[in-house]
PDB file of N, CA and C in Angstrom:
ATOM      1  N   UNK A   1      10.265   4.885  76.946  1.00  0.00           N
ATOM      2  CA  UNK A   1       9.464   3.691  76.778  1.00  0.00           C
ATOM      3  C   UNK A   1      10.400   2.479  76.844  1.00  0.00           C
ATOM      4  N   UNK A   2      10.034   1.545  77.363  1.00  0.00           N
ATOM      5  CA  UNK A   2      10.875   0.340  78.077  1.00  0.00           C
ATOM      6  C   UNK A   2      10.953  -0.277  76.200  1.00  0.00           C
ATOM      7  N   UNK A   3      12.217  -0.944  75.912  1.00  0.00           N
ATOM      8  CA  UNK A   3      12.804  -2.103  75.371  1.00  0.00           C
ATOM      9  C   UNK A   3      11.500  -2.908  74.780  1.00  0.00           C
ATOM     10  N   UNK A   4      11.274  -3.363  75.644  1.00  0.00           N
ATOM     11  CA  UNK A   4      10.278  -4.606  74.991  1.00  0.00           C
ATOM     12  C   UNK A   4       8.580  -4.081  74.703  1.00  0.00           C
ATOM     13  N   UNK A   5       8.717  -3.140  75.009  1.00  0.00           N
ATOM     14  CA  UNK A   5       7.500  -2.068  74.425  1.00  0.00           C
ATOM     15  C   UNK A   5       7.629  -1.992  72.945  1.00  0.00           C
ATOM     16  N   UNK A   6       8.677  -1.707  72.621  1.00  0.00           N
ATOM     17  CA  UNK A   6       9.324  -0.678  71.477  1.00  0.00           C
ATOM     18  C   UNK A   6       9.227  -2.133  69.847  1.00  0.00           C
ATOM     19  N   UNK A   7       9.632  -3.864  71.138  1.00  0.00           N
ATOM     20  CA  UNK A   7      10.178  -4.150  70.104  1.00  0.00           C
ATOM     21  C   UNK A   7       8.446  -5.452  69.797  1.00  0.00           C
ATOM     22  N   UNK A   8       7.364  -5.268  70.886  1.00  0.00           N
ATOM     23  CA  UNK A   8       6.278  -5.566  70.640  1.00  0.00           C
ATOM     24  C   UNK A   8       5.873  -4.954  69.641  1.00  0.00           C
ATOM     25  N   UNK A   9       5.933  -3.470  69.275  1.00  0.00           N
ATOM     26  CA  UNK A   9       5.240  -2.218  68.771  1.00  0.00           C
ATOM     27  C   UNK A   9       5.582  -3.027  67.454  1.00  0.00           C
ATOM     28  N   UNK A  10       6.820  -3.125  67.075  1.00  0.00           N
ATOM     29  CA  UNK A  10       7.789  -3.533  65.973  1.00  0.00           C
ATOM     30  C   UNK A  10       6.997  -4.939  65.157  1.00  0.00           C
ATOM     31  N   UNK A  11       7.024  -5.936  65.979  1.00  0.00           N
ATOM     32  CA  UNK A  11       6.298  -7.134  65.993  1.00  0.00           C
ATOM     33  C   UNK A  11       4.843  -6.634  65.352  1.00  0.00           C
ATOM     34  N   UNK A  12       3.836  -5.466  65.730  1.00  0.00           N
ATOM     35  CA  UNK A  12       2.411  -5.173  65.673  1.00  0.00           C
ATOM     36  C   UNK A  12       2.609  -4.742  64.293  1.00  0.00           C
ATOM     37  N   UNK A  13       3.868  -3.657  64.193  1.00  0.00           N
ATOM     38  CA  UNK A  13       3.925  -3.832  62.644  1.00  0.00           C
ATOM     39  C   UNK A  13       4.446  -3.928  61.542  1.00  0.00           C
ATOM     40  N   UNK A  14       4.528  -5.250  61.810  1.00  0.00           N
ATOM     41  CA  UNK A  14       5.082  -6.385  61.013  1.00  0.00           C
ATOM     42  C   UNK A  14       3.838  -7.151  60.527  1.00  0.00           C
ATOM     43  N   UNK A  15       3.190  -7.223  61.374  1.00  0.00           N
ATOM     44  CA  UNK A  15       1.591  -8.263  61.158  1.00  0.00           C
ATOM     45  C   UNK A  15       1.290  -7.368  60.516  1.00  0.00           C
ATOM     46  N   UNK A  16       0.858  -5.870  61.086  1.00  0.00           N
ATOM     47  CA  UNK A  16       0.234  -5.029  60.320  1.00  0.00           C
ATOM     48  C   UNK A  16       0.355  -4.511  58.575  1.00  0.00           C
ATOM     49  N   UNK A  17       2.018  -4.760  58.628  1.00  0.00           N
ATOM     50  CA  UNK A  17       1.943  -4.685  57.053  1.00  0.00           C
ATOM     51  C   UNK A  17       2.099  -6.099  56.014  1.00  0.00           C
ATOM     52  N   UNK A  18       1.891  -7.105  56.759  1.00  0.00           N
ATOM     53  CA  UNK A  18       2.217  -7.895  55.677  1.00  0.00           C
ATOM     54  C   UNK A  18       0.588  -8.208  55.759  1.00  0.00           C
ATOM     55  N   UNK A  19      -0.607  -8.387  57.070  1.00  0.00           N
ATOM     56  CA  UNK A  19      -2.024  -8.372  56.581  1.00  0.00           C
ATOM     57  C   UNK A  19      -2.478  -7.033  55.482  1.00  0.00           C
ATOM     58  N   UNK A  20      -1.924  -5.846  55.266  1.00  0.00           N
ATOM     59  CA  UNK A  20      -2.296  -5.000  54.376  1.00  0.00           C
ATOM     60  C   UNK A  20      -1.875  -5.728  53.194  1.00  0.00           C
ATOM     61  N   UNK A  21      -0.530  -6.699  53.040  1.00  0.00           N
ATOM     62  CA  UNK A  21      -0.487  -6.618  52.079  1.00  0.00           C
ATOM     63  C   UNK A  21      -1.348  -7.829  50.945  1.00  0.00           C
ATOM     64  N   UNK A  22      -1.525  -8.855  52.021  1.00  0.00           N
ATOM     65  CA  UNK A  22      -2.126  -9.712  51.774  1.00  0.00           C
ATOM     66  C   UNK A  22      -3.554  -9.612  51.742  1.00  0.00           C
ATOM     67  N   UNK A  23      -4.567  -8.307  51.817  1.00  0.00           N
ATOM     68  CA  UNK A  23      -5.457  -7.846  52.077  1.00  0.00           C
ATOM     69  C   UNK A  23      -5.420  -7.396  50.780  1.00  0.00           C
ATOM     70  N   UNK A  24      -4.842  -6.431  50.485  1.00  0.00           N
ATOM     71  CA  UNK A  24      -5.465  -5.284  49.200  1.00  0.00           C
ATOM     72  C   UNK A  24      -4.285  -5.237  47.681  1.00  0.00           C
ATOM     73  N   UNK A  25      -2.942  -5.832  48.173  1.00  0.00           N
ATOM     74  CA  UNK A  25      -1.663  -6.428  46.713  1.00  0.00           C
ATOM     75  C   UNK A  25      -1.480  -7.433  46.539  1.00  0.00           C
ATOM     76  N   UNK A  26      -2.672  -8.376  46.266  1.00  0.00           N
ATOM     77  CA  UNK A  26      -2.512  -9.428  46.333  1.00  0.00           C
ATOM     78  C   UNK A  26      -1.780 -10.235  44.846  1.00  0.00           C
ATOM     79  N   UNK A  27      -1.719  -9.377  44.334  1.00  0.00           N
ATOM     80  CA  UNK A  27      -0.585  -9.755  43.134  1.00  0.00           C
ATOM     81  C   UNK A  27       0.934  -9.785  43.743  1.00  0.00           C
ATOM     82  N   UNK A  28       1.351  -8.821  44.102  1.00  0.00           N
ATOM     83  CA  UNK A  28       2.385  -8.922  44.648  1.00  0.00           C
ATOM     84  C   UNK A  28       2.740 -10.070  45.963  1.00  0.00           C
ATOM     85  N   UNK A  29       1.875 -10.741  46.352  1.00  0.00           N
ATOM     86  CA  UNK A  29       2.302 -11.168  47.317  1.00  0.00           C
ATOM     87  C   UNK A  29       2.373 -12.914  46.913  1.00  0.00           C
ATOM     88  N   UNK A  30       1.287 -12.864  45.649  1.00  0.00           N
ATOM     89  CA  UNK A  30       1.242 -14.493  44.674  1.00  0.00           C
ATOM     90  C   UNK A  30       2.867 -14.434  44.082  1.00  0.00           C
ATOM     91  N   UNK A  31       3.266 -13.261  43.724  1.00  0.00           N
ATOM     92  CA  UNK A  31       4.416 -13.289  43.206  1.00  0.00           C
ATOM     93  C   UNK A  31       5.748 -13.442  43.982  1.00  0.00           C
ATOM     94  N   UNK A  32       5.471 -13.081  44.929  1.00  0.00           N
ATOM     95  CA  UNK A  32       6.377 -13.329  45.821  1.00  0.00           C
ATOM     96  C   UNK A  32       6.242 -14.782  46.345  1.00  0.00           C
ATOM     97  N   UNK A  33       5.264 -15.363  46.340  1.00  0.00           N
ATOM     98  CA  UNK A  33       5.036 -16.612  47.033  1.00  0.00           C
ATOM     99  C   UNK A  33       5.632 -17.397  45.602  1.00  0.00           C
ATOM    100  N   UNK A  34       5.165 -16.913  44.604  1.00  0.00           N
ATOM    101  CA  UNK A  34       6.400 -17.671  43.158  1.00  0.00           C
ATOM    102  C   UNK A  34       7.603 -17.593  43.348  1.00  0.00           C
ATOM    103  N   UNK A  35       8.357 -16.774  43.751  1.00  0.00           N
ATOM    104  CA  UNK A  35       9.658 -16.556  43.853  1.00  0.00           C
ATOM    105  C   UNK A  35      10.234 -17.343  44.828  1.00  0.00           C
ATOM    106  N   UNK A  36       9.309 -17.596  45.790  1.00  0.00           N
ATOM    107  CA  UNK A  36       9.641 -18.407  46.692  1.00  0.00           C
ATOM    108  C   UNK A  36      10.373 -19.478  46.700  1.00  0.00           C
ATOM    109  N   UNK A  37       9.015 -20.497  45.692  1.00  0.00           N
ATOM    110  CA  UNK A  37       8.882 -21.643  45.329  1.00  0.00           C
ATOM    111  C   UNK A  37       9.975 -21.651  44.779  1.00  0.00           C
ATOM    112  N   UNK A  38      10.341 -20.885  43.589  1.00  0.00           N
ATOM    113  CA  UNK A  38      11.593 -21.301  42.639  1.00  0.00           C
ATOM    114  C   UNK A  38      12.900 -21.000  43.420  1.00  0.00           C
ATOM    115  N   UNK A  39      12.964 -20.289  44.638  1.00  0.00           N
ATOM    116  CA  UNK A  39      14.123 -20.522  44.956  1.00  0.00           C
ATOM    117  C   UNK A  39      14.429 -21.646  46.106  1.00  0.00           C
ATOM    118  N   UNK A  40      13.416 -22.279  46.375  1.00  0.00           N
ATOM    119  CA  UNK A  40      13.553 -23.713  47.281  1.00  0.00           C
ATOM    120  C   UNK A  40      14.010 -24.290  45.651  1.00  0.00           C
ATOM    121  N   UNK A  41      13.429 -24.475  44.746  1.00  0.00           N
ATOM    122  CA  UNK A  41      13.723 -25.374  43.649  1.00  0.00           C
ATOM    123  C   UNK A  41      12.080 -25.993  43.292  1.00  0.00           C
ATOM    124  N   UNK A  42      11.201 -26.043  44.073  1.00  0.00           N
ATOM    125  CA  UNK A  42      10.254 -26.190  43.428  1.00  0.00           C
ATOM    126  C   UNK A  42       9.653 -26.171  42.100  1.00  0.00           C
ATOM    127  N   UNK A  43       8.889 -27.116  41.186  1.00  0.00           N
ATOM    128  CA  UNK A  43       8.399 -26.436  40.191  1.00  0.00           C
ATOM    129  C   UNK A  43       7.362 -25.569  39.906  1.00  0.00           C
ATOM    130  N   UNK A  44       7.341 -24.590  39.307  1.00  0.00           N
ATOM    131  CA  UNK A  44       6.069 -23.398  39.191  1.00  0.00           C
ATOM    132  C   UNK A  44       4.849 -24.068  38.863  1.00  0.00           C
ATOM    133  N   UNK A  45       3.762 -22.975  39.812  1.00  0.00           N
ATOM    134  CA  UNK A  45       2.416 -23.828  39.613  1.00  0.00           C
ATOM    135  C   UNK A  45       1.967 -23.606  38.709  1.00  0.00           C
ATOM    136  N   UNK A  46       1.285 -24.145  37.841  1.00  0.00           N
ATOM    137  CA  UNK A  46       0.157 -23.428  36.944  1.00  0.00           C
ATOM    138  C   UNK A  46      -0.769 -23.331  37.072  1.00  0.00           C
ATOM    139  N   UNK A  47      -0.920 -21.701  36.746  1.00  0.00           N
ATOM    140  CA  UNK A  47      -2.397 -21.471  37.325  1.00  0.00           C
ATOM    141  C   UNK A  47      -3.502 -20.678  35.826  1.00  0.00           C
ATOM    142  N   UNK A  48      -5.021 -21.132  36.294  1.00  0.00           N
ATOM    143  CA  UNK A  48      -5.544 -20.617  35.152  1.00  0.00           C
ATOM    144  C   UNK A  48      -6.135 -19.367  35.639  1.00  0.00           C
ATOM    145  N   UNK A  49      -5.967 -18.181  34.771  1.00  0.00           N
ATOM    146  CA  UNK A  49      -6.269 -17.347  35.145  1.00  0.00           C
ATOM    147  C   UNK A  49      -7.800 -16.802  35.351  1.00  0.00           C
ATOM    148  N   UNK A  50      -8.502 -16.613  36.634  1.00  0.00           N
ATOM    149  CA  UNK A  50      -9.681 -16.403  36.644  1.00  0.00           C
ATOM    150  C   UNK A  50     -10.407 -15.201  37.333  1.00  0.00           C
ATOM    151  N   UNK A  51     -11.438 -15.106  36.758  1.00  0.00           N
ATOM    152  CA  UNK A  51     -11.835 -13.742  37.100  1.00  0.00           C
ATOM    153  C   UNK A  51     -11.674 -13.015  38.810  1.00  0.00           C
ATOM    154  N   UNK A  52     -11.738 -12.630  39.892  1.00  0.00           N
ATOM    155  CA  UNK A  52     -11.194 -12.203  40.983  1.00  0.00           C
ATOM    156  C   UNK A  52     -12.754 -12.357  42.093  1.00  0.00           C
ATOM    157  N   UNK A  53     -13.832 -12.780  41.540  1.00  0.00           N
ATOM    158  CA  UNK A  53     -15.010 -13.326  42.072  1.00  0.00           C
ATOM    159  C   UNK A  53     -14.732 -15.121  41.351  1.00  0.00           C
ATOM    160  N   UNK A  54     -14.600 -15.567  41.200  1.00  0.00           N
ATOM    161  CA  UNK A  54     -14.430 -16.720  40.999  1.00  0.00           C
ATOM    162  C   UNK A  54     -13.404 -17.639  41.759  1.00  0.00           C
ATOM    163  N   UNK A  55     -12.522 -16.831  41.873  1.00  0.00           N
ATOM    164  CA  UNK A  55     -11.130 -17.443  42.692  1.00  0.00           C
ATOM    165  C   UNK A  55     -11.291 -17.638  44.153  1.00  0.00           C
ATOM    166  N   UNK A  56     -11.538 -18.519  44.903  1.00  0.00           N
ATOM    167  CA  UNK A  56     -11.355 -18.550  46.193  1.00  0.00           C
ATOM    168  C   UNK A  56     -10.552 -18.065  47.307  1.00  0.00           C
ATOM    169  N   UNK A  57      -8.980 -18.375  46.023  1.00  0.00           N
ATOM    170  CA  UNK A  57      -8.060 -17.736  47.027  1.00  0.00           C
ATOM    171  C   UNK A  57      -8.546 -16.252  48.067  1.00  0.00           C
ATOM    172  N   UNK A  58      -8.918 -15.509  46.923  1.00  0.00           N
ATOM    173  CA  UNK A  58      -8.674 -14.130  46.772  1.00  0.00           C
ATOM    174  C   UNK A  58      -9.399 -13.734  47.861  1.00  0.00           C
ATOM    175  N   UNK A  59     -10.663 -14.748  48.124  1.00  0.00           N
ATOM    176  CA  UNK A  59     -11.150 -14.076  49.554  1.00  0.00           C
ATOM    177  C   UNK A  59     -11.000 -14.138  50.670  1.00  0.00           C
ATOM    178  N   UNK A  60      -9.725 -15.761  50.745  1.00  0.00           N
ATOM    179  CA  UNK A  60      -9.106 -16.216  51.661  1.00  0.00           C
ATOM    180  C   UNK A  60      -8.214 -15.348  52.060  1.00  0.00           C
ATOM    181  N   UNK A  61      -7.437 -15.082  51.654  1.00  0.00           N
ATOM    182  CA  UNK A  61      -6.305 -13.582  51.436  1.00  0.00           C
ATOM    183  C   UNK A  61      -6.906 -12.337  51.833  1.00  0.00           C
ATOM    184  N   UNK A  62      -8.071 -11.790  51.417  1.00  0.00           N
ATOM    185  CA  UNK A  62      -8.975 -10.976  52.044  1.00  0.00           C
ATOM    186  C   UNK A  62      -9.193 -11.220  53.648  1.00  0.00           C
ATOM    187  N   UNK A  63      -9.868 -12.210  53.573  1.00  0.00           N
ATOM    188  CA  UNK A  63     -10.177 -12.489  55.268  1.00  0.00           C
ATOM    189  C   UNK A  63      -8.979 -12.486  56.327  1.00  0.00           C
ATOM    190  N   UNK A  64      -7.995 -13.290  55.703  1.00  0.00           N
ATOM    191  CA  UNK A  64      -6.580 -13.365  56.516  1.00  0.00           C
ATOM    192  C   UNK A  64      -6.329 -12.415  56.734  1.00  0.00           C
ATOM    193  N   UNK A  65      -5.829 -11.336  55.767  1.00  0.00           N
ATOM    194  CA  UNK A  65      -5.053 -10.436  55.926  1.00  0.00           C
ATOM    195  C   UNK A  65      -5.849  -9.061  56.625  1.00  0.00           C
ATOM    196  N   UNK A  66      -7.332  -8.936  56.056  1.00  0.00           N
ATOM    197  CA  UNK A  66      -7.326  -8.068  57.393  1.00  0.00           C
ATOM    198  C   UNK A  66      -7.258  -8.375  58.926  1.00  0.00           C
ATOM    199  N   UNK A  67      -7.837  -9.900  58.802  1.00  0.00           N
ATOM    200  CA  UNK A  67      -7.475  -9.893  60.519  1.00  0.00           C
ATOM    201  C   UNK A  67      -6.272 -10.190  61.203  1.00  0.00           C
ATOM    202  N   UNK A  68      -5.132 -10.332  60.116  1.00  0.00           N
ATOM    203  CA  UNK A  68      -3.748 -10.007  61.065  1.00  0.00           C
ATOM    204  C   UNK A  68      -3.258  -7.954  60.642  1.00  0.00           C
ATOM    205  N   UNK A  69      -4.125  -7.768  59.425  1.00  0.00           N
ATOM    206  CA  UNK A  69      -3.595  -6.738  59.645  1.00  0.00           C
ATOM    207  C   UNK A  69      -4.682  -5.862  61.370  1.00  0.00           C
ATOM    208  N   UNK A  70      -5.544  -6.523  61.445  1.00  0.00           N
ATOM    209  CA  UNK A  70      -6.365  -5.634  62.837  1.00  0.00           C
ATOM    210  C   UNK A  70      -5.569  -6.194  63.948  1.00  0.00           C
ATOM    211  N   UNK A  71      -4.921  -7.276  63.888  1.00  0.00           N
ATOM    212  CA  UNK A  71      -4.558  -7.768  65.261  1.00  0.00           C
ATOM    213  C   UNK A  71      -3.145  -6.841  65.457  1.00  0.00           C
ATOM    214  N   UNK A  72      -2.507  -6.927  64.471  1.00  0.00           N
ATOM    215  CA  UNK A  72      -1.022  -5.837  64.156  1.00  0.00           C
ATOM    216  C   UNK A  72      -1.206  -4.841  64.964  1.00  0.00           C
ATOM    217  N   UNK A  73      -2.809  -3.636  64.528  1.00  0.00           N
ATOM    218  CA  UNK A  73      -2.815  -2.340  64.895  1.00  0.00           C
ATOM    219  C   UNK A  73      -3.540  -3.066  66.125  1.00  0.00           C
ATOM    220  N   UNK A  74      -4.168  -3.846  67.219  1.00  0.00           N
ATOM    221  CA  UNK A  74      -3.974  -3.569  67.526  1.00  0.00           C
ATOM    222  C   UNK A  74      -3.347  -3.946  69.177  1.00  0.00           C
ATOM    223  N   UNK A  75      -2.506  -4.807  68.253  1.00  0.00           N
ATOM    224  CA  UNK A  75      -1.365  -5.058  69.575  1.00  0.00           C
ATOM    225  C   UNK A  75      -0.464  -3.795  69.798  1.00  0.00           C
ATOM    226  N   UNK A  76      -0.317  -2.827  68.607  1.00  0.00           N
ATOM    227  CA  UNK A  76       0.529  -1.500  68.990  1.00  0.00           C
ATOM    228  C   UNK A  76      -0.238  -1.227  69.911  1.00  0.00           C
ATOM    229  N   UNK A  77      -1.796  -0.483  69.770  1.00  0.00           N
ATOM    230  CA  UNK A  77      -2.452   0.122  70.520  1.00  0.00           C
ATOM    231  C   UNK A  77      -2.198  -0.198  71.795  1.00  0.00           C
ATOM    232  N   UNK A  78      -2.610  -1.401  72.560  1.00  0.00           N
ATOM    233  CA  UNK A  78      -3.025  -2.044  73.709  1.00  0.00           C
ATOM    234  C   UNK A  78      -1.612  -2.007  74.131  1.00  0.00           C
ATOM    235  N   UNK A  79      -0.778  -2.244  73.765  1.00  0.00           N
ATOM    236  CA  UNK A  79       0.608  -2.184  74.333  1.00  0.00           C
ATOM    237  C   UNK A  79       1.233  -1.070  74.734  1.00  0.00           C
ATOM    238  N   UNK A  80       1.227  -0.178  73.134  1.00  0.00           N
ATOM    239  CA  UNK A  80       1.607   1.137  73.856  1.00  0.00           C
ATOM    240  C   UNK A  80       0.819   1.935  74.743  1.00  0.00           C
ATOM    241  N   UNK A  81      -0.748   1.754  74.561  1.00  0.00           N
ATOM    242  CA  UNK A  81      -1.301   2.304  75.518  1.00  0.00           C
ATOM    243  C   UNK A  81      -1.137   2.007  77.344  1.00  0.00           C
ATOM    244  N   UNK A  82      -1.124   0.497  77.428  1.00  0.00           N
ATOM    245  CA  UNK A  82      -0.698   0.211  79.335  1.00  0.00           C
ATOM    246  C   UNK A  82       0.724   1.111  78.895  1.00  0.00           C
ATOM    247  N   UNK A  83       1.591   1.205  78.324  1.00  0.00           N
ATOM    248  CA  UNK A  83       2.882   1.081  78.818  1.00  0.00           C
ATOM    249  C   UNK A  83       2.851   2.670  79.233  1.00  0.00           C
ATOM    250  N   UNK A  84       2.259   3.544  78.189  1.00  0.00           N
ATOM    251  CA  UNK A  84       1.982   4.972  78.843  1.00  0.00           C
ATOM    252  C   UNK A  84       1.450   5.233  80.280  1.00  0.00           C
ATOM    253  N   UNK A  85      -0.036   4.134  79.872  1.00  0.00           N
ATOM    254  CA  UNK A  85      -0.657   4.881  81.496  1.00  0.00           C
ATOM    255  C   UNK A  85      -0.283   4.146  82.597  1.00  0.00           C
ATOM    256  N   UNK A  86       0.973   3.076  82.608  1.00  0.00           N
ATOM    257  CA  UNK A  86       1.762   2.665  83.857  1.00  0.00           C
ATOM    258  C   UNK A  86       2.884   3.551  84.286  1.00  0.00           C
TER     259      UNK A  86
END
């Protein structure tokens, strides 16, 4: 399989796991976006904690992340698939 097959595939999942993650750990990924902040120097946000139907974010993060995690799987697909049947 050609080079730039291999390193598209790579690219597909990359989207693919960071939309999973932003899809279904979305704790982990607020936390990481904290860690962020504090290491630019930023100050930490405060946030009030609210129920997981109330929060907007949470469905924003939902929506995002599955559709980069679908676009991830399926730029592998479509890619590796021409590159086989060429």
């Amino acid at each position: 399989m050609p080079a730039h097959v291999i390193l598209v595939d790579l690219v597909g999942l990359a989207f693919a796991l960071v939309g999973f993650h932003m899809a279904f750990r979305q704790r982990l990924v607020r936390r990481l976006w904290d860690k962020g902040r504090d290491a630019r120097g930023l100050p930490p946000k405060d946030r009030v904690e609210k129920p997981e139907g109330d929060d907007p974010v949470h469905y924003a993060l939902i929506i995002f992340g599955m559709m980069l995690f679908a676009f991830g799987l399926i730029l592998i697909a479509f890619t590796t698939a021409y590159a086989l049947m060429t």
